[in-house]
Each structure stands twice: as structure tokens, then as C-alpha cells.
C-alpha atoms as a PDB file:
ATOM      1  CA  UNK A   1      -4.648 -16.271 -12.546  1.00  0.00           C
ATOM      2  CA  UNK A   2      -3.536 -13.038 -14.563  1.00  0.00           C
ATOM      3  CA  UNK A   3      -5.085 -10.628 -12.733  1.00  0.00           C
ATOM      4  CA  UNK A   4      -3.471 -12.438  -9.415  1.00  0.00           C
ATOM      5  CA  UNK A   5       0.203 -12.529 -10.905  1.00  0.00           C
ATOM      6  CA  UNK A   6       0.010  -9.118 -13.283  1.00  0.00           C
ATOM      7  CA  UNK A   7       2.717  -7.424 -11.547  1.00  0.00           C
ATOM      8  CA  UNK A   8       6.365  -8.324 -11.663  1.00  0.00           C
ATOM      9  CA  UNK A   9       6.031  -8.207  -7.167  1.00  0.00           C
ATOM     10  CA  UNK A  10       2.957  -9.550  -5.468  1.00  0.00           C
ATOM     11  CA  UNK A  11       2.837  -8.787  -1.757  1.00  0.00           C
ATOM     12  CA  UNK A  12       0.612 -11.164  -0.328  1.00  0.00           C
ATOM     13  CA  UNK A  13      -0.914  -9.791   3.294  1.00  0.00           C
ATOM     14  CA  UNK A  14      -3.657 -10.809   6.051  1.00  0.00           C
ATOM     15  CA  UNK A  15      -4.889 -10.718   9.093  1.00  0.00           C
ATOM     16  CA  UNK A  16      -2.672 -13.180  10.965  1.00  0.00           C
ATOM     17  CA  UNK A  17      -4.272 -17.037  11.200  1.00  0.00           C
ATOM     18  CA  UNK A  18      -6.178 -16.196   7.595  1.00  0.00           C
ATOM     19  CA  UNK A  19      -3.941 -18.481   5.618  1.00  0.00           C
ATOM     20  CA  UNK A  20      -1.549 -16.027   4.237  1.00  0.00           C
ATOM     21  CA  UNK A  21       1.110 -18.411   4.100  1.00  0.00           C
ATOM     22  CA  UNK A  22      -1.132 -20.923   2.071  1.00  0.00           C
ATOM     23  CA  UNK A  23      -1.987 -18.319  -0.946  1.00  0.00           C
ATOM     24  CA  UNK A  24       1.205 -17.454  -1.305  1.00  0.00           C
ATOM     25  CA  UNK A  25       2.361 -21.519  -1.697  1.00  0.00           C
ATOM     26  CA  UNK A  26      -0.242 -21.412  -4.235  1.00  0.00           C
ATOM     27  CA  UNK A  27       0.161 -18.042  -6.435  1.00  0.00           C
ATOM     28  CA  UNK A  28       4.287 -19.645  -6.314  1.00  0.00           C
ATOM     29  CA  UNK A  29       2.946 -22.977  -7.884  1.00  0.00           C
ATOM     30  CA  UNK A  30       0.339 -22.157  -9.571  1.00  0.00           C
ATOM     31  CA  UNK A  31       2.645 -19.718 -11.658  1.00  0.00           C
ATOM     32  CA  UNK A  32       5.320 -22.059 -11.878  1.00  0.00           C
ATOM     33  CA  UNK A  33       2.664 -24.369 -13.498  1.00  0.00           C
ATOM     34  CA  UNK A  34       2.462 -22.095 -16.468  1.00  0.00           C
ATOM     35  CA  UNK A  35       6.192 -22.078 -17.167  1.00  0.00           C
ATOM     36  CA  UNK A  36       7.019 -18.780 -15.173  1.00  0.00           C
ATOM     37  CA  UNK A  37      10.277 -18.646 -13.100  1.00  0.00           C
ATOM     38  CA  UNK A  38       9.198 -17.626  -9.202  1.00  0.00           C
ATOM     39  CA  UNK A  39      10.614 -16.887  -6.260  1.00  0.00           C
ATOM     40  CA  UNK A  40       9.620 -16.542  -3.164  1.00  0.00           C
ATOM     41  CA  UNK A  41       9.957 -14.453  -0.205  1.00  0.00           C
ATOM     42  CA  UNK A  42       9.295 -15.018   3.251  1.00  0.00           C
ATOM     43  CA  UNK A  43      10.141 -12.086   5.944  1.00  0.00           C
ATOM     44  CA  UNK A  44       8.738 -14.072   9.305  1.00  0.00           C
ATOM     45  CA  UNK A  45      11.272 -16.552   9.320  1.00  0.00           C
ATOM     46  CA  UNK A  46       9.550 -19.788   8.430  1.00  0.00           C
ATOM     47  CA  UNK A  47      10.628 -22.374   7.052  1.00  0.00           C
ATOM     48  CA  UNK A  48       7.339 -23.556   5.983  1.00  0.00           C
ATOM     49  CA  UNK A  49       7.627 -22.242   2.423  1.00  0.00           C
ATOM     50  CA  UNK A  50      10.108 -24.255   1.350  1.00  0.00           C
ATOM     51  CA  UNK A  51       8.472 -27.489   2.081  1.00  0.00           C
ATOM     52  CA  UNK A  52       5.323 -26.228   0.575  1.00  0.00           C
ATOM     53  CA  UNK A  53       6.724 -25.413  -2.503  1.00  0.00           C
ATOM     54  CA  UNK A  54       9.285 -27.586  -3.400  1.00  0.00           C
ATOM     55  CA  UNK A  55      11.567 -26.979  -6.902  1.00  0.00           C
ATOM     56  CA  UNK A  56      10.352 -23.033  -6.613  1.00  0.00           C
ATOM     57  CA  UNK A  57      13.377 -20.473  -4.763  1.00  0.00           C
ATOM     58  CA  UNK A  58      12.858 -19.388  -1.372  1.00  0.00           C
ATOM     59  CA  UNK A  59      14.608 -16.503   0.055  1.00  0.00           C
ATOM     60  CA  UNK A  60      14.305 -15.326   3.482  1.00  0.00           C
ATOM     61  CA  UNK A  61      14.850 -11.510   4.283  1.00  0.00           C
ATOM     62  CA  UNK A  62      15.105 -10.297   7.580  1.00  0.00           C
ATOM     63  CA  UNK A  63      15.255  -6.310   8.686  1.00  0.00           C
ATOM     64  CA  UNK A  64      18.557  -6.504  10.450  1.00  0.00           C
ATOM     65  CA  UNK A  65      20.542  -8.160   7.583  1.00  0.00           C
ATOM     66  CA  UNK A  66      19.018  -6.632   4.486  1.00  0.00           C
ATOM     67  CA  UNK A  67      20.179  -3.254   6.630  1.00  0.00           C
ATOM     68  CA  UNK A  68      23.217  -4.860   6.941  1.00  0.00           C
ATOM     69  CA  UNK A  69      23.588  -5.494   3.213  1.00  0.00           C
ATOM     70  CA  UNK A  70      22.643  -2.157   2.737  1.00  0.00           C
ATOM     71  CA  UNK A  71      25.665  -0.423   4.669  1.00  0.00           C
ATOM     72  CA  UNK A  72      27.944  -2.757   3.308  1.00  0.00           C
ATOM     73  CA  UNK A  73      26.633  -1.630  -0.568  1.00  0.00           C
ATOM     74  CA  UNK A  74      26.883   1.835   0.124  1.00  0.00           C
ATOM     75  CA  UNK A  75      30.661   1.577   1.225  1.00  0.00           C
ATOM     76  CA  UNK A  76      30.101   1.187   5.293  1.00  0.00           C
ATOM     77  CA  UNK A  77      30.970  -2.654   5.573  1.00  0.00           C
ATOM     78  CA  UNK A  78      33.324  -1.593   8.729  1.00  0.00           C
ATOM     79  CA  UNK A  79      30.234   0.149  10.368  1.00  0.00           C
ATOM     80  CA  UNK A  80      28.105  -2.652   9.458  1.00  0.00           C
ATOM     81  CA  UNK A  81      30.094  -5.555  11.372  1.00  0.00           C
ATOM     82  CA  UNK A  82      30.801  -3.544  14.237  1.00  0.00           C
ATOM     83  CA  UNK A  83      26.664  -2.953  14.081  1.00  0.00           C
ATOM     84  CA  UNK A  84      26.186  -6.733  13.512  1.00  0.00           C
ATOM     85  CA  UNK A  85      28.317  -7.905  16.554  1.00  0.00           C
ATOM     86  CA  UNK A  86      27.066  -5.545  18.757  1.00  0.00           C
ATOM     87  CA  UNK A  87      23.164  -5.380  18.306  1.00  0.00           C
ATOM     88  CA  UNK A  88      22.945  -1.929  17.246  1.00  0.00           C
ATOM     89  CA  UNK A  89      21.065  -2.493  14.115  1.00  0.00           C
ATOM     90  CA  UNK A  90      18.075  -3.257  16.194  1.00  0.00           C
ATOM     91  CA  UNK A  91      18.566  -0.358  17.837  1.00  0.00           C
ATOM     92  CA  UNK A  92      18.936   1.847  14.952  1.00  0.00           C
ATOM     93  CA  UNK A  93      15.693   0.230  13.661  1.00  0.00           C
ATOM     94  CA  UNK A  94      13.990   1.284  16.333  1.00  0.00           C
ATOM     95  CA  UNK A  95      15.233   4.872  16.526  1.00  0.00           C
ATOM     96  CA  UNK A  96      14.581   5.621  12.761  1.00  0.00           C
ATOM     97  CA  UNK A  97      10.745   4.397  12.403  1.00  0.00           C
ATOM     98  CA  UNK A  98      10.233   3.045   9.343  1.00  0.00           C
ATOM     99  CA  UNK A  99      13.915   2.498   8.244  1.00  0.00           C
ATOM    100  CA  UNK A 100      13.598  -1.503   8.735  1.00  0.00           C
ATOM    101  CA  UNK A 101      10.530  -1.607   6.390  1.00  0.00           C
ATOM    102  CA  UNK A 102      12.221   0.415   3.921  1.00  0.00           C
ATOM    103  CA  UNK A 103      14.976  -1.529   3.641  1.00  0.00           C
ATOM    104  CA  UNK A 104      13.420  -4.494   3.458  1.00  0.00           C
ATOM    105  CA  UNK A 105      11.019  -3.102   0.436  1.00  0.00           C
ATOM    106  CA  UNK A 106      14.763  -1.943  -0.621  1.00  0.00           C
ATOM    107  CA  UNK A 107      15.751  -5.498  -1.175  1.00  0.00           C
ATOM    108  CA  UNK A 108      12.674  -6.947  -2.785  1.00  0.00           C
ATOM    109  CA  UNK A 109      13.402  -3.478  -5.307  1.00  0.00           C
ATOM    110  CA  UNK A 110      16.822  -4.924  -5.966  1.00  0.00           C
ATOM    111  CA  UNK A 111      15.656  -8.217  -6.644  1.00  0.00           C
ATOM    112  CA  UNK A 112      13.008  -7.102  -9.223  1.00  0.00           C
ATOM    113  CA  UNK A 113      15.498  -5.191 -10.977  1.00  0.00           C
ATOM    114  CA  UNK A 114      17.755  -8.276 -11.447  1.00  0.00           C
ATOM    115  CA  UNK A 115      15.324  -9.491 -13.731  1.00  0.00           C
ATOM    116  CA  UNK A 116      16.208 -13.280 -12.692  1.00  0.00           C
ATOM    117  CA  UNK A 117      12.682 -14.221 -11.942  1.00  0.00           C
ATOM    118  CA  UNK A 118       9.082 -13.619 -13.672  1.00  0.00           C
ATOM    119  CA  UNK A 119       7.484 -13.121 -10.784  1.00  0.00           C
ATOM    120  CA  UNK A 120       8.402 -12.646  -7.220  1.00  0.00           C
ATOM    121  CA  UNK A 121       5.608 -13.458  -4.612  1.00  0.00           C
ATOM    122  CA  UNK A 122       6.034 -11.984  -0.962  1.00  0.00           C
ATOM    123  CA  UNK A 123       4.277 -13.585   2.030  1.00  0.00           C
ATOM    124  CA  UNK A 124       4.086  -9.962   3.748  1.00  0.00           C
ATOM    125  CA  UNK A 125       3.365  -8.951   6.787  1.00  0.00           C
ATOM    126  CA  UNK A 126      -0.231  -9.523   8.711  1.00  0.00           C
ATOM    127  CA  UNK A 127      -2.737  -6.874   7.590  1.00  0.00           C
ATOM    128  CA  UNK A 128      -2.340  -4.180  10.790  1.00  0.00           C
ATOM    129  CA  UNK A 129       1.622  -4.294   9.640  1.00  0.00           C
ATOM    130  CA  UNK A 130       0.956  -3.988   5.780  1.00  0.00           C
ATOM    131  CA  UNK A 131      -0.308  -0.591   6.226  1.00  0.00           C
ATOM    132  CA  UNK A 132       2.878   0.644   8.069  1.00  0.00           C
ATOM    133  CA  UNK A 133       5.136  -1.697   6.156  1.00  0.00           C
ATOM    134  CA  UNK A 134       4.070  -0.286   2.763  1.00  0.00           C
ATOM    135  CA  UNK A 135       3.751   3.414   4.257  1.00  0.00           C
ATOM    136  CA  UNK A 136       6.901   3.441   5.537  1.00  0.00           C
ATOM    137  CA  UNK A 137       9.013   4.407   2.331  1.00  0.00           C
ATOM    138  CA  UNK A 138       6.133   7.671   1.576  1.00  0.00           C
ATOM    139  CA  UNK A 139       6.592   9.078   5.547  1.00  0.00           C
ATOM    140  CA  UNK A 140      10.457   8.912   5.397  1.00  0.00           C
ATOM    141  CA  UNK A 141      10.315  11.173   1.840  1.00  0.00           C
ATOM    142  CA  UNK A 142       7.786  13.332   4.015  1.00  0.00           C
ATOM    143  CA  UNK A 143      10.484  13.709   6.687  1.00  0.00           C
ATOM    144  CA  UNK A 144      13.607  13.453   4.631  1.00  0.00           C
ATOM    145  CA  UNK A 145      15.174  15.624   2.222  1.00  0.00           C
ATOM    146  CA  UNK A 146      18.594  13.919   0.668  1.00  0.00           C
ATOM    147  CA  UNK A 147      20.869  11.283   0.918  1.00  0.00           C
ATOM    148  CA  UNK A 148      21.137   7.316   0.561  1.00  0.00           C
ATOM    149  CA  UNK A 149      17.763   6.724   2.535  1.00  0.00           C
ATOM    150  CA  UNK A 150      15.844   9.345   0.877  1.00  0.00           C
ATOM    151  CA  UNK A 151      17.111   7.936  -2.394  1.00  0.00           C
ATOM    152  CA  UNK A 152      16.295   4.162  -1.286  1.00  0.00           C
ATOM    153  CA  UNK A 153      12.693   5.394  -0.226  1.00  0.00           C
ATOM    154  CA  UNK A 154      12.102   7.395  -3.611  1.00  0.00           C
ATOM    155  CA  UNK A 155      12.976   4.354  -5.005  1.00  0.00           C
ATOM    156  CA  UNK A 156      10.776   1.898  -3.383  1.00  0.00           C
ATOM    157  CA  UNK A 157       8.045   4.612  -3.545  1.00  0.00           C
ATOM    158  CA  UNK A 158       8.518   3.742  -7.760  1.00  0.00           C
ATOM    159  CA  UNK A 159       7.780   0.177  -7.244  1.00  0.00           C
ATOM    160  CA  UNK A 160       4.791   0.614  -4.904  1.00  0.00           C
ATOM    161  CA  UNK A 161       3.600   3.119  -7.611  1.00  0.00           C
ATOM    162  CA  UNK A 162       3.713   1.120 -10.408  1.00  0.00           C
ATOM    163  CA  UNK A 163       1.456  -0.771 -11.726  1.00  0.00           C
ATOM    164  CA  UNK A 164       3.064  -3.466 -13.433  1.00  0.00           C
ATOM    165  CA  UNK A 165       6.042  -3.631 -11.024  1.00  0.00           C
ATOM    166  CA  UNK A 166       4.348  -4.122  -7.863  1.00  0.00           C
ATOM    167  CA  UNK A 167       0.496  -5.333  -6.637  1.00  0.00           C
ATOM    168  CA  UNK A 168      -0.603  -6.328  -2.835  1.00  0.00           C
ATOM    169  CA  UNK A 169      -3.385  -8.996  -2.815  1.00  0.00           C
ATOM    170  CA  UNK A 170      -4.870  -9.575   0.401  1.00  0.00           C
ATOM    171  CA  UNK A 171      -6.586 -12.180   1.539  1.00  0.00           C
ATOM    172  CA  UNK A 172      -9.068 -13.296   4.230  1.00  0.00           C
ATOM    173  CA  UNK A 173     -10.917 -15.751   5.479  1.00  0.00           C
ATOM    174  CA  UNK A 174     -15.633 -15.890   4.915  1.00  0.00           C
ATOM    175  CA  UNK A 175     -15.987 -14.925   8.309  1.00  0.00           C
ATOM    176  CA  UNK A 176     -17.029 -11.607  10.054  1.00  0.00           C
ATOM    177  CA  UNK A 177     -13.896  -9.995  11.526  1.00  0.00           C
ATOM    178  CA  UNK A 178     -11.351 -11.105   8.771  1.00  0.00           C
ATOM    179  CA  UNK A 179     -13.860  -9.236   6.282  1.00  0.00           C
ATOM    180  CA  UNK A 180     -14.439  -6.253   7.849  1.00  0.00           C
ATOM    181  CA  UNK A 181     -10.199  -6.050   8.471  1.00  0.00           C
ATOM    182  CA  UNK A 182      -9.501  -6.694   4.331  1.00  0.00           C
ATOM    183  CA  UNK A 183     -12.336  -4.233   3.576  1.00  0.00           C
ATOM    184  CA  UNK A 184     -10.158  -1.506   6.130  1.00  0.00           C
ATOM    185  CA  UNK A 185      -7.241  -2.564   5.021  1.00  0.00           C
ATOM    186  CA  UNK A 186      -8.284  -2.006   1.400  1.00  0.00           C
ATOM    187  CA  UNK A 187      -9.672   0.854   1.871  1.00  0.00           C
ATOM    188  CA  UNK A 188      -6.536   2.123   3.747  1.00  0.00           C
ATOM    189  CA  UNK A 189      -3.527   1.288   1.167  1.00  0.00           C
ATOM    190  CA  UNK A 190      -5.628   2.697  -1.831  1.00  0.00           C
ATOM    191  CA  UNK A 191      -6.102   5.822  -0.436  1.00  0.00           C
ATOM    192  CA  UNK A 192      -2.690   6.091   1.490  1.00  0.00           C
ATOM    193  CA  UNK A 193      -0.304   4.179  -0.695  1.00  0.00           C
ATOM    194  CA  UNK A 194      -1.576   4.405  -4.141  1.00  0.00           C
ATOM    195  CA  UNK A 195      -0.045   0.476  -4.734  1.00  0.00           C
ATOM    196  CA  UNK A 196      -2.521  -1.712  -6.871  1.00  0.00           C
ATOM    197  CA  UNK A 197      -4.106  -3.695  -5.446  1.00  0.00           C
ATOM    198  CA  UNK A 198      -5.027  -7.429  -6.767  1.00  0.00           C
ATOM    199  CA  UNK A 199      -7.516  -9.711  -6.167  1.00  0.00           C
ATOM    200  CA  UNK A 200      -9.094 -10.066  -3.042  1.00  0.00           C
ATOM    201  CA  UNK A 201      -8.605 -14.318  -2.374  1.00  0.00           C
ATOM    202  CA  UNK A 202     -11.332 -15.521   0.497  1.00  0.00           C
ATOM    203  CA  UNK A 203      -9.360 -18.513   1.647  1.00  0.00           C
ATOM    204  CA  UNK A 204     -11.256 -21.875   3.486  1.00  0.00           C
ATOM    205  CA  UNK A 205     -14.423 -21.583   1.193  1.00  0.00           C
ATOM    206  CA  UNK A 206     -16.444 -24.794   1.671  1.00  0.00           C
ATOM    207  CA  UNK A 207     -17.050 -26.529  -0.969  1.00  0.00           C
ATOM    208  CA  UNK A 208     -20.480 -25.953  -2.800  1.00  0.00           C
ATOM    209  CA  UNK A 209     -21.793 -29.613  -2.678  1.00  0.00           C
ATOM    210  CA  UNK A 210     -25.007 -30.412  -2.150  1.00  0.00           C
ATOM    211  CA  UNK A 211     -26.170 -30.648   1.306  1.00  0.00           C
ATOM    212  CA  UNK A 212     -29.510 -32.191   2.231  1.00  0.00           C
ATOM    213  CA  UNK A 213     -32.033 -30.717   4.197  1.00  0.00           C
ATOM    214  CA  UNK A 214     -32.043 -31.879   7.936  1.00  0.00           C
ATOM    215  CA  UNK A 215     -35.941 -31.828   7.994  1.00  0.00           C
ATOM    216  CA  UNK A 216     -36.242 -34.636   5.065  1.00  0.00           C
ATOM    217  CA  UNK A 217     -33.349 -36.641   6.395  1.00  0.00           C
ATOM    218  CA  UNK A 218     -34.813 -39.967   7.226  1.00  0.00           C
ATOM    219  CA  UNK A 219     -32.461 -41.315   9.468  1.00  0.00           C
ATOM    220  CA  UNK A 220     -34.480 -43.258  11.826  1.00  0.00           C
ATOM    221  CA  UNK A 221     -33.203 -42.674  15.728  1.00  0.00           C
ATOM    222  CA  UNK A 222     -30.082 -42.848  17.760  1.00  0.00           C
ATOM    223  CA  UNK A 223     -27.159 -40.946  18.425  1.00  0.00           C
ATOM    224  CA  UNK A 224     -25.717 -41.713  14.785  1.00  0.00           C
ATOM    225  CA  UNK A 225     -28.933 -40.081  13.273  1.00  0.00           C
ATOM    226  CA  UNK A 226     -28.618 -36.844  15.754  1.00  0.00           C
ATOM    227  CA  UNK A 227     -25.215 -36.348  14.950  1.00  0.00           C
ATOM    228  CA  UNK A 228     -25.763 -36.637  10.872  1.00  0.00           C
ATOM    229  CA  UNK A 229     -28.810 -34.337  11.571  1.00  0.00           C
ATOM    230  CA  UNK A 230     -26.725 -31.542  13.697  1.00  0.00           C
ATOM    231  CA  UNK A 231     -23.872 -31.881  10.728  1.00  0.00           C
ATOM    232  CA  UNK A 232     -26.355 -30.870   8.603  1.00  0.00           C
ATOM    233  CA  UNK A 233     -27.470 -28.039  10.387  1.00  0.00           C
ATOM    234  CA  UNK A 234     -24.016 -27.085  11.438  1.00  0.00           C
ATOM    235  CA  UNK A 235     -22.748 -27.145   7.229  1.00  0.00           C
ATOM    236  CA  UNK A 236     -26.324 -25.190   6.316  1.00  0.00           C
ATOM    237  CA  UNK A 237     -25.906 -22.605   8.778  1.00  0.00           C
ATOM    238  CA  UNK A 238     -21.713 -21.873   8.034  1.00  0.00           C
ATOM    239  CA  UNK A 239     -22.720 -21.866   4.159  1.00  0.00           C
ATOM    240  CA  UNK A 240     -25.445 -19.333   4.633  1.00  0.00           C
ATOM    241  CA  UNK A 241     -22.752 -17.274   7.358  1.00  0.00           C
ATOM    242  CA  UNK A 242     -20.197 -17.654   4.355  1.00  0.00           C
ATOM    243  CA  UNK A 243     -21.925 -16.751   0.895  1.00  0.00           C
ATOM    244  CA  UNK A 244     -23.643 -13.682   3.037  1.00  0.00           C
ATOM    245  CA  UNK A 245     -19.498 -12.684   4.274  1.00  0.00           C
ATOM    246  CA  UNK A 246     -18.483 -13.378   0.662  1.00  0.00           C
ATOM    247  CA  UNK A 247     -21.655 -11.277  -0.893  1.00  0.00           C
ATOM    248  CA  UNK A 248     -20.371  -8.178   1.607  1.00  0.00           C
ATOM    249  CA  UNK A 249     -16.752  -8.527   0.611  1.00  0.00           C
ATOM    250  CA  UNK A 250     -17.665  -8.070  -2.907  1.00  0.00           C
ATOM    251  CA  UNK A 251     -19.931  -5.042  -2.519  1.00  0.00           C
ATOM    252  CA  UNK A 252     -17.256  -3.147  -0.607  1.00  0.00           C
ATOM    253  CA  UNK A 253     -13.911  -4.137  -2.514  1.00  0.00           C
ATOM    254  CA  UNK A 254     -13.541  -2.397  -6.026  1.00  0.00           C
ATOM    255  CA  UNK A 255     -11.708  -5.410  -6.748  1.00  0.00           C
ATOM    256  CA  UNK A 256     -12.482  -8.955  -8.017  1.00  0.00           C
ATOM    257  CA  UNK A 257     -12.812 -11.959  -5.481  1.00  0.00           C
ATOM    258  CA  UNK A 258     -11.293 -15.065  -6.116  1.00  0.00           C
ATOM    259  CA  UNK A 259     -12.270 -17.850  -3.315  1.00  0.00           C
ATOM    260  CA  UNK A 260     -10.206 -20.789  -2.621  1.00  0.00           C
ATOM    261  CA  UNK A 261     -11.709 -23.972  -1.026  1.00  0.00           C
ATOM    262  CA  UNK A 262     -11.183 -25.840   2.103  1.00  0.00           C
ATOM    263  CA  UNK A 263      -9.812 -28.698   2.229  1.00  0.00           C
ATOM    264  CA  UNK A 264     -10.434 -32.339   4.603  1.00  0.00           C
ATOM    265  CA  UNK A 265      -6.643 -32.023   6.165  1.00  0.00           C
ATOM    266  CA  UNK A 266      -5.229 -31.448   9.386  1.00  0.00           C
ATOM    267  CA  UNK A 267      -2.242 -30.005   7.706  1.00  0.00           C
ATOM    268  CA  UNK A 268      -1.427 -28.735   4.165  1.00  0.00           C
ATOM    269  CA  UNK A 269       1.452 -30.173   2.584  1.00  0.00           C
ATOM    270  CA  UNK A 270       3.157 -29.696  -1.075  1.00  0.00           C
ATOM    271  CA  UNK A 271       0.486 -32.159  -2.914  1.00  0.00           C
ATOM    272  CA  UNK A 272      -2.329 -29.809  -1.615  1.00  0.00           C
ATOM    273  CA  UNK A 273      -0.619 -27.062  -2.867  1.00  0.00           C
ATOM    274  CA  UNK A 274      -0.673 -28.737  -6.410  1.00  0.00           C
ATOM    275  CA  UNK A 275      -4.176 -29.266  -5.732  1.00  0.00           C
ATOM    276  CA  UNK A 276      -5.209 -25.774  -4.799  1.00  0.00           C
ATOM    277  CA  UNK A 277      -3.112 -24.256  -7.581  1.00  0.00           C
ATOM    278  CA  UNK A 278      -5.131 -26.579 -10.140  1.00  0.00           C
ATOM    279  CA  UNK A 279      -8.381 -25.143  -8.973  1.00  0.00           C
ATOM    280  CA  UNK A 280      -6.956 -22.058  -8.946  1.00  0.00           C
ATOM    281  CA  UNK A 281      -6.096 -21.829 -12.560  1.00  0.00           C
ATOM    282  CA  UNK A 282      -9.742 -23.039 -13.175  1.00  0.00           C
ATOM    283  CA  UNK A 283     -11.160 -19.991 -12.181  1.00  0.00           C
ATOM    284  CA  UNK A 284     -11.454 -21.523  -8.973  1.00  0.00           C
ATOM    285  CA  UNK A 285     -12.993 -24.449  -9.530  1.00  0.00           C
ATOM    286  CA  UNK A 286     -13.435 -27.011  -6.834  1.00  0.00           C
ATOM    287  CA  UNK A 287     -10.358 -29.461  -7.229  1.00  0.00           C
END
């Protein structure tokens, strides 16, 4: 749990369907659980969060109206409604690469600085758009020179930069492609962003129980004994895919991975969130 919530910001990203949503539910509550005030931040949209982490602060933030919020701050609140009402903040987002990023890193800034909260978890963007999201703030300083947006860019570039301000963990699932995208993606923001970067969490780890062997099963016959038998198989054979995944992850990442278990539900809701953010603060530990 420290190393997962050092920083003041923790931007949680993934390739999309890893369960990006879930680890940030459970860095929120699991922090919470140790006394800590949290928010969180959600820039999709959903309204998930909130039901998955009841009694923590959820904030959405969307591109067009932290831009909006940002005109209106810097003394263009005329400018800004007329944008508003007629769409063109969309457009100007899609003019000025980058800009819509960089203002939404501008408004997780400005809530850091408020000091309200301990920590501030961010489910962030899925793992192709963290590069460019995070990016975005160092290319406009590269093509900028002066003026509001240079100055909200420099200052975003701080955060990113420091160390106890701001950390991205990322987090994938003990399968093939979802390990060989964190181990990119890791690769990628070191080198090109210079953020720190956290833990890497390996979400949907089954459980480490003991599993027979199918060959000593003595099960007599009958469709109830094949099917036990091809379980077996079927849990041996995605345990053996999973620690080899996991083994590879940790040879290529220079940081630690934390692993998070599966659990028997179609659908997570607030009480496995408690759950997962009690193992969590047992070094993992199956709950």
C-alpha cells in the first residue's frame, strides 16, 4: 500500500477491459481505510465509481468543461459561453492537439494544490491514450513559447515531474497481450515522460488454492466426473499460463508487482471493493 499511494496524484491506466476501473475503487478504499481523505476522479463519464466507492468524493472531469473553466479563470467567461452554446470547444480541441489533455491534467494540478484531499486517485485513460494524455503538456512547451497555455503546460509538466506529487500505476491483466501492452507502455512513459511510475497491479489473479491433479482424481464415470476432470485441467493449465505471464511482467518492469485476485462474481459491487482493499493492505493476501 505505500508504494501504491506515495504520491499526492495516482493516475491509474490500462489497456481497456483490464479492470482499470476496479483498482482504482480499491487504491480509493483501501486508502480511505487507513484514515486518508480521497477523492476520486473519473474522466470517461461513468457513474460506476460512485457506487463502488461509497462515502469517498467522486468528481467527474470532462475536456470540454474543464476548458471551459479554464477561459472563464483566465478572464474570458463571455468567450467561454458563446463556445459552450455553440460547440466550438470541441472544435478548438481538435484544432490545438493536445490542448484537451492539458487542460484536463490542468484541473487535476488545481485540485492537488488545494490541498483538500490526501490523495487523489485518477481512473485515466486506457493505456494507448496514457501515452498521449500524459505527453501532451511536454509537446505543447516543444511548440509553444509564452502565454496562458504555455504557462498551464509548464505547470502540469511540474506535477508529472515530481515525484511525490504525481505517480501513474498501470495495471493489467496475467494474460499475453495485456502484458506485453503494460511492459510498452512502461517502457514508453519512463523514457518519454519522466512521471514515476508505481506499482505494476496484475488484476484477476486466481487464487493460489490447491488444485488436485486430474490423473489421481478418482471420480468414477459419467458426465459429472468428465466435467470435474476437464475443470481441473482447464484451472492447471490457466495457472501455469498465469504465473509464467506474471514471471515475464516482473523481469521486464523495473517496478514492483502487486497482484490482485479474482473473485466468484458476475459483477463487483462496493462490499467486494472492501474485500479487495483488505487483501490489498495484506500485501495481497488472498481475502
Amino acid at each position: 500500500m505505500p508504494t501504491l499511494i506515495a504520491a499526492n496524484v495516482v493516475v491509474v491506466a490500462g489497456k481497456g477491459g483490464v479492470g482499470k476501473t476496479t483498482v482504482t475503487a480499491v487504491l480509493a478504499r483501501a486508502a480511505a481505510d487507513t484514515g486518508l481523505q480521497v477523492l476520486v476522479v473519473e474522466l470517461d463519464g461513468k457513474p460506476l465509481l460512485a457506487t463502488l466507492v461509497p462515502g469517498i468524493e467522486v468528481r467527474s472531469i470532462s475536456a470540454s468543461d474543464a476548458l471551459n473553466e479554464y477561459l472563464r479563470e483566465k478572464g474570458f467567461t463571455r468567450v467561454a459561453k458563446r463556445l459552450a452554446s455553440s460547440g466550438v470547444i470541441d472544435v478548438i480541441s481538435t484544432a490545438a492537439p493536445g490542448i484537451d489533455d492539458i487542460v484536463v491534467l490542468g484541473k487535476i494540478k488545481q485540485l492537488e494544490r488545494s490541498r483538500q484531499w490526501d490523495l487523489i486517485v485518477v481512473d485515466g485513460p486506457a493505456a494507448g491514450h496514457a501515452i498521449t494524455f500524459l505527453t501532451s503538456a511536454k509537446g505543447m512547451l516543444d511548440s509553444v513559447r509564452g502565454g496562458p497555455v504555455y504557462a498551464q503546460a509548464k505547470d502540469v509538466m511540474e506535477l508529472l515531474g515530481d515525484p511525490e506529487r504525481c505517480q501513474v500505476v498501470l495495471v493489467t491483466l496475467p494474460e499475453t497481450t495485456p502484458v506485453n501492452e503494460v511492459i510498452e507502455t512502461s517502457a514508453t512513459l519512463a523514457e518519454r515522460v519522466g512521471v514515476r511510475l508505481g506499482p505494476v497491479v496484475i488484476n484477476g489473479v486466481d487464487p493460489r488454492t490447491d488444485v488436485p491433479d486430474p490423473s489421481t482424481l478418482k471420480l468414477g464415470r459419467g458426465s459429472d466426473a468428465n466435467a470435474l476432470r476437464a475443470a481441473a485441467v482447464f484451472r492447471r493449465a490457466r495457472r501455469a499460463m498465469q504465473d509464467d505471464e506474471i514471471a515475464r511482467l516482473e523481469r521486464s518492469v523495473t517496478t514492483p508487482v502487486v497482484e490482485l485476485v479474482s473473485l466468484p462474481v458476475a459483477g463487483l459491487v462496493a462490499d467486494d471493493i472492501h474485500l479487495l482493499a483488505a487483501s490489498l493492505a495484506n500485501l495481497g493476501g488472498t481475502p
